[in-house]
Protein backbone atom coordinates (compact mmCIF):
# COMPACT_ATOMS: atom_id res chain seq x y z
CA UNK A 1 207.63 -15.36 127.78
CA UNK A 2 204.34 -15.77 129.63
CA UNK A 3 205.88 -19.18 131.21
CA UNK A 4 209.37 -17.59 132.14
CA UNK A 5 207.32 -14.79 134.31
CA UNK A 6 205.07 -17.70 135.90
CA UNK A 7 208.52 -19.46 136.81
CA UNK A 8 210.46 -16.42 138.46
CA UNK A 9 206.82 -15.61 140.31
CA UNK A 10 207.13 -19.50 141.68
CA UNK A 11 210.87 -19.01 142.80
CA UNK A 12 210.11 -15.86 144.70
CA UNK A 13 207.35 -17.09 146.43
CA UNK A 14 209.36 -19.71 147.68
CA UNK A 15 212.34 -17.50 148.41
CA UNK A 16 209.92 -15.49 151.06
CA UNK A 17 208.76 -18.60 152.47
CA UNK A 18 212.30 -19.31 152.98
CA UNK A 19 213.09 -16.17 154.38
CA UNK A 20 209.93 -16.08 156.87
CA UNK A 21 210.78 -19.04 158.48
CA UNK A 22 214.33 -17.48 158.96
CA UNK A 23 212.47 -14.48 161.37
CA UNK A 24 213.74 -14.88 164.82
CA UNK A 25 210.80 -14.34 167.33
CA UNK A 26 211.70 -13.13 171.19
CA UNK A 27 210.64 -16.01 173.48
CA UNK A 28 207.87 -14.80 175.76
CA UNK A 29 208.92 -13.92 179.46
CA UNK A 30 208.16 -16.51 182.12
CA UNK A 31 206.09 -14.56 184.87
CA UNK A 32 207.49 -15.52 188.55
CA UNK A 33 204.21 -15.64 191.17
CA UNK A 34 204.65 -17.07 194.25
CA UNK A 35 201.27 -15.69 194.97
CA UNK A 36 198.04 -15.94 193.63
CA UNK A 37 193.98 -16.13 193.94
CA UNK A 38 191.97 -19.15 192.97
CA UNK A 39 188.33 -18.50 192.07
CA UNK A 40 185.69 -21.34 191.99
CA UNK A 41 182.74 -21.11 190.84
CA UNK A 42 180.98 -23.81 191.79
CA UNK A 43 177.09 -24.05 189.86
CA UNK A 44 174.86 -27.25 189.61
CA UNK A 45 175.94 -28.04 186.58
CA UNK A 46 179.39 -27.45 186.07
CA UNK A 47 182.64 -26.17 187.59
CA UNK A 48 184.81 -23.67 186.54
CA UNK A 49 188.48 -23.09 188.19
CA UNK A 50 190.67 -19.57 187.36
CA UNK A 51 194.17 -19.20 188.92
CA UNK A 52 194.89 -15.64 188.72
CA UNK A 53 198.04 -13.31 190.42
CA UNK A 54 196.97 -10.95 193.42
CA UNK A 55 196.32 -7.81 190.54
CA UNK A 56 193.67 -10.84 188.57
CA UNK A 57 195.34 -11.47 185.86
CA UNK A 58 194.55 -14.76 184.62
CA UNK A 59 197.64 -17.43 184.92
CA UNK A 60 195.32 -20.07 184.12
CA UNK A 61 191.74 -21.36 184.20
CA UNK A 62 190.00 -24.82 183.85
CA UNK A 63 186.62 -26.61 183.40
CA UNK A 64 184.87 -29.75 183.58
CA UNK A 65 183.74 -29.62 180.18
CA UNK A 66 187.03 -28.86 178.94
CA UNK A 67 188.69 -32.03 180.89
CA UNK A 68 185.97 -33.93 178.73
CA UNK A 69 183.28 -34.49 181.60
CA UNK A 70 179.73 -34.65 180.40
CA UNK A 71 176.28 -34.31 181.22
CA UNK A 72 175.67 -34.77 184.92
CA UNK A 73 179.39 -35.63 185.52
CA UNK A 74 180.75 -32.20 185.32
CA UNK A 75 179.13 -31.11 188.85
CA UNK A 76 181.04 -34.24 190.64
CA UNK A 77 183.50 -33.88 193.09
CA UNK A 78 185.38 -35.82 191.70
CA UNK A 79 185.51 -33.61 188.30
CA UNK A 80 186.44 -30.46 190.18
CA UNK A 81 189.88 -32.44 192.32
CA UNK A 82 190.31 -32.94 188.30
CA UNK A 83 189.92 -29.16 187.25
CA UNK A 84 191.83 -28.44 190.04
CA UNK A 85 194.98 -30.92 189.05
CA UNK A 86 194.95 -29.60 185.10
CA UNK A 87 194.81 -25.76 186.53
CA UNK A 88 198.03 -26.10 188.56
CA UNK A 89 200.33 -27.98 186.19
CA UNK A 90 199.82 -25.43 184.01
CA UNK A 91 201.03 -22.58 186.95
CA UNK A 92 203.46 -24.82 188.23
CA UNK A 93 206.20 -23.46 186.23
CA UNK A 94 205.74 -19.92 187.52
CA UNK A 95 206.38 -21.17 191.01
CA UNK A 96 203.00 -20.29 192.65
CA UNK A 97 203.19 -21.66 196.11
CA UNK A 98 200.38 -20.45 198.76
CA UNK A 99 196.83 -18.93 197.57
CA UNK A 100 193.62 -17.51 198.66
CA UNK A 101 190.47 -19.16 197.74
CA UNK A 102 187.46 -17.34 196.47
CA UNK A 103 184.57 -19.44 196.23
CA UNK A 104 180.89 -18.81 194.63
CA UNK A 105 178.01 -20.79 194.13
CA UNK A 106 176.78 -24.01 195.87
CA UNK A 107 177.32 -26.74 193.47
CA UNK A 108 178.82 -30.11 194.70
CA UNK A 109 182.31 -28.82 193.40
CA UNK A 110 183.28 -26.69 195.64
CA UNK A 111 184.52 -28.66 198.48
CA UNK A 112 186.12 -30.83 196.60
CA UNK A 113 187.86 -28.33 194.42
CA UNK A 114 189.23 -26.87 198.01
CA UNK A 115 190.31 -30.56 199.05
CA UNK A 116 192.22 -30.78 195.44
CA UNK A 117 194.35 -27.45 195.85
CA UNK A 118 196.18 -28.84 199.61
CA UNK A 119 196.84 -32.20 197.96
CA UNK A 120 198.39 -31.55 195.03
CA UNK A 121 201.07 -29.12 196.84
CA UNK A 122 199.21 -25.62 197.03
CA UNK A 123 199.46 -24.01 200.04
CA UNK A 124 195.98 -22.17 200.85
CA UNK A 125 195.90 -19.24 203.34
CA UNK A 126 192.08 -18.04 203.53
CA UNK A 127 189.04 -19.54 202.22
CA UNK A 128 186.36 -16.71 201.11
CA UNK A 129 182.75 -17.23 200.14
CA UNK A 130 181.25 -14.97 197.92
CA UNK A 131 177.84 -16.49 196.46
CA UNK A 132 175.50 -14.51 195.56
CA UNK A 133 172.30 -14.20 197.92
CA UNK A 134 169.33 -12.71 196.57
CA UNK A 135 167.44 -9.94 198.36
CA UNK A 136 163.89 -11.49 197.95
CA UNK A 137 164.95 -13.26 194.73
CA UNK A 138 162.36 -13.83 191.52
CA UNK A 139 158.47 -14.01 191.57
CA UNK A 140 157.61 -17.27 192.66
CA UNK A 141 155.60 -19.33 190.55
CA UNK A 142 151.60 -19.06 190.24
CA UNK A 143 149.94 -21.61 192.82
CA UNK A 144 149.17 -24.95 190.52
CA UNK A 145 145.37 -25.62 189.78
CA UNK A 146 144.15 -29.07 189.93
């Protein structure tokens, strides 16, 4: 008796299986932007890309790290045109045509993240810079004694 209740418990657990993969889920809505703000922030040691629309929502973002750049390699030029490139295809299907740039820090990046976005098709209206500049900045170090 104790092996006929172990076999109905095995058919219904494959019955729900059965019927769970029979759900129907909505698809999710494509958004439309032909609009949006790319923000670079461009830092010694790495560079980070995030397309958003003009309200900043993110559409998409990239790094070098995540493009599989290492070490010194992820402050390169040549890195960011890269960041750039993977950040876009992934918009390109919600039709984003012209953007504004926003721009921080003063890593090696940063011009050639700019240089990336008019070749690969984006159309860039304005060009902001918004790095931080400190107001007297840290303590300097203590004199060295020989």
């Amino acid at each position: 008796m104790a092996e006929a209740k172990k076999k109905g418990a095995a058919k219904s657990a494959a019955a729900v299986t059965e019927a769970q993969k029979k759900v129907r889920r909505k698809k999710k809505a494509k958004k439309n932007v032909t609009h949006g703000v790319v923000h670079i922030q461009a830092t010694y040691n790495n560079t980070i890309v995030s397309i958003t629309d003009t309200n900043g929502n993110t559409l998409a973002w990239s790094s070098a790290g995540k493009n599989g750049f290492k070490g010194p390699k992820k402050a390169t030029p040549y890195a960011a045109s890269i960041i750039v490139k993977d950040a876009i295809e992934k918009v390109r299907e919600m039709g984003l045509q012209e953007v504004d740039v926003i721009v921080r820090g003063i890593g090696a990046g940063r011009e050639g993240a700019i240089r990336a976005l008019n070749i690969n098709g984006i159309k860039v209206l304005g060009i902001r810079d918004l790095t931080p500049v400190p107001h007297n900045g840290c303590r300097p170090p203590r004199p060295r004694r020989v």
